[in-house]
Protein backbone atom coordinates (compact mmCIF):
# COMPACT_ATOMS: atom_id res chain seq x y z
CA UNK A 1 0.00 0.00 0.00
CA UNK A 2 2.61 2.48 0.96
CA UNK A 3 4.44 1.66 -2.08
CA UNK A 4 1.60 2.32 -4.31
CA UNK A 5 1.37 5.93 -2.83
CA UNK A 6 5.27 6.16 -3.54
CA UNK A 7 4.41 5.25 -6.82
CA UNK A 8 1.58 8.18 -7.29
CA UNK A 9 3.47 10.81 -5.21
CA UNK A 10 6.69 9.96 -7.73
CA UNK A 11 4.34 10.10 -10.59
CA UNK A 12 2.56 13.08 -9.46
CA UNK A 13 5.34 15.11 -8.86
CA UNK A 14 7.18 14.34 -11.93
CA UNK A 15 4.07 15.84 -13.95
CA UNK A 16 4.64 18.85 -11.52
CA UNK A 17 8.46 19.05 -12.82
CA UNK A 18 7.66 18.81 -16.23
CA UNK A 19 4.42 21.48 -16.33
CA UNK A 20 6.84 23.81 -14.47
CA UNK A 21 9.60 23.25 -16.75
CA UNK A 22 7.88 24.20 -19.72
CA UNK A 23 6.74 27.19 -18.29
CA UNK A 24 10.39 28.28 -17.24
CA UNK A 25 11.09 27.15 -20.98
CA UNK A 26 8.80 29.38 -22.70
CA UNK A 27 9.99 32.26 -20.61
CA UNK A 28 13.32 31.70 -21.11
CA UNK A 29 12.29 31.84 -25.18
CA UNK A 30 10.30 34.97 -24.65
CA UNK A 31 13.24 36.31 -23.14
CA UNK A 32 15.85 35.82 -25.87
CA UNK A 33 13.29 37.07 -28.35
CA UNK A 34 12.00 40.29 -26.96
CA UNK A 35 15.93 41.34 -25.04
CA UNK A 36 19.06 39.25 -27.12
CA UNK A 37 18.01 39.01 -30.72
CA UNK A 38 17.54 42.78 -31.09
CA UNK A 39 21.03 42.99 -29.21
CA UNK A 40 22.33 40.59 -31.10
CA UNK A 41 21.32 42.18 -34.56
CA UNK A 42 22.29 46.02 -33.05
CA UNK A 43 25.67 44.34 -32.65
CA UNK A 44 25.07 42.76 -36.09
CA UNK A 45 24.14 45.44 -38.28
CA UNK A 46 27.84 47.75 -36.50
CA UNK A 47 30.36 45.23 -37.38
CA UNK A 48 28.94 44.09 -40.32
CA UNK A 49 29.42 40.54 -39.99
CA UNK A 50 27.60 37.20 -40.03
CA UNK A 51 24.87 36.29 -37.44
CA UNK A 52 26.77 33.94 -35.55
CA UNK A 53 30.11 36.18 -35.34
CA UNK A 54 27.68 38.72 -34.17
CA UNK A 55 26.34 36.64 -31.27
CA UNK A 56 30.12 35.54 -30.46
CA UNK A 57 30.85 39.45 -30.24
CA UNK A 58 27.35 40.51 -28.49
CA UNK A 59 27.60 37.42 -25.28
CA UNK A 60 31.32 38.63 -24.77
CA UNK A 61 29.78 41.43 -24.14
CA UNK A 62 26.92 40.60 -21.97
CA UNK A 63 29.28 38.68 -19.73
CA UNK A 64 30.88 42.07 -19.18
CA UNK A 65 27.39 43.97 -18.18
CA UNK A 66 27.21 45.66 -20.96
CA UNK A 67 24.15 46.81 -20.97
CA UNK A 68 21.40 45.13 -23.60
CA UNK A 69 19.79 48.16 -24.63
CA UNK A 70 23.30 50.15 -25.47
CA UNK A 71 23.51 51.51 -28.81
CA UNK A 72 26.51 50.65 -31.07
CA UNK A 73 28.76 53.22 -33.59
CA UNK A 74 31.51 52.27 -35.29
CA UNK A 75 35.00 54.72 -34.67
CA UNK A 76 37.00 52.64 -36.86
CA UNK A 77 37.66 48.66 -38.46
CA UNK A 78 37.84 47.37 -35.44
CA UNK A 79 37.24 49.75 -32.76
CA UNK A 80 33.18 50.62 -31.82
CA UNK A 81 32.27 52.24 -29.16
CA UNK A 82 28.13 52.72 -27.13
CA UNK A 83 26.06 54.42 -25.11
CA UNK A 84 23.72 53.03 -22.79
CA UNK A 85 20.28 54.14 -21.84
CA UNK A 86 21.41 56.53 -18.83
CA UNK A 87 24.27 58.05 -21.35
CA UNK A 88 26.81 56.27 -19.81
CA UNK A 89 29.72 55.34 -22.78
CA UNK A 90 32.24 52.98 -23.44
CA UNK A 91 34.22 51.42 -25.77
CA UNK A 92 35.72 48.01 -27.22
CA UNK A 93 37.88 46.64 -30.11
CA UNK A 94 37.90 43.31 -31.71
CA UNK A 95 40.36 41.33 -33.32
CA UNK A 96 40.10 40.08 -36.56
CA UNK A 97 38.78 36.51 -35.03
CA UNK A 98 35.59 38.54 -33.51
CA UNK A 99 37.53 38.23 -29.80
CA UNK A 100 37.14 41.01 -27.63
CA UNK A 101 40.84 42.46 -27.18
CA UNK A 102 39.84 45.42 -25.16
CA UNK A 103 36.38 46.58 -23.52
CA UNK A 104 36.37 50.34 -21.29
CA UNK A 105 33.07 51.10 -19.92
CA UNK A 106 32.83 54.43 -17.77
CA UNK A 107 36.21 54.53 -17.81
CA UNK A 108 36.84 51.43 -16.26
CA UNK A 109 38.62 48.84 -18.19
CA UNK A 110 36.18 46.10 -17.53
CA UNK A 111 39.16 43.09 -19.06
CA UNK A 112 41.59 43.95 -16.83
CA UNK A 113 39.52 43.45 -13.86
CA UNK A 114 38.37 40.18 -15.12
CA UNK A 115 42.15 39.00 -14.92
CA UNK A 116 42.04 39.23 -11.25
């Protein structure tokens, strides 16, 4: 008998899991649509490169807090620089592998404290 309500308890909750797991799913997918593809393509449409050296360039980023809704300008072939939404600027340069070589937001150069 107690096994049996094991059993429906297991069962039960594994419904639970996967319900709740969609849910978290679909926000997630919301999410990417609505905030990182229009990052994505605003870091796109600067460097003038493919999608998928664009997403390389635009999570380097992100890991670095740069803010989503920044704005993107091209100084030169490999140096861009943005503004966020409060005004706040900053810089970065690329290498010809779509790395990140250098990245100064606010004046603060954001690699160099990564290194420590």
């Amino acid at each position: 008998m107690i096994e049996n309500i094991s059993l429906v308890l297991a069962i039960l909750y594994l419904v639970y899991r996967i319900k709740t797991y969609k849910k978290v799913n679909k926000i997630i997918e919301e999410r990417i649509e609505t905030v990182h593809k229009p990052f994505f393509k605003r870091v796109q449409n600067v460097l003038e490169c493919s999608e998928d050296e664009a997403e390389k360039v635009a999570l380097a980023l992100d890991k670095y807090f740069v803010p989503l809704e920044s704005e993107f300008y091209k100084v030169d072939s490999c140096n861009y620089s943005f503004v966020d939404a409060g005004g706040l600027e900053g810089t970065f340069s690329i290498d010809q592998n779509y790395n990140i070589v250098s990245l100064i937001y606010n004046g603060i150069d954001l690699l160099s404290l990564h290194k420590y």
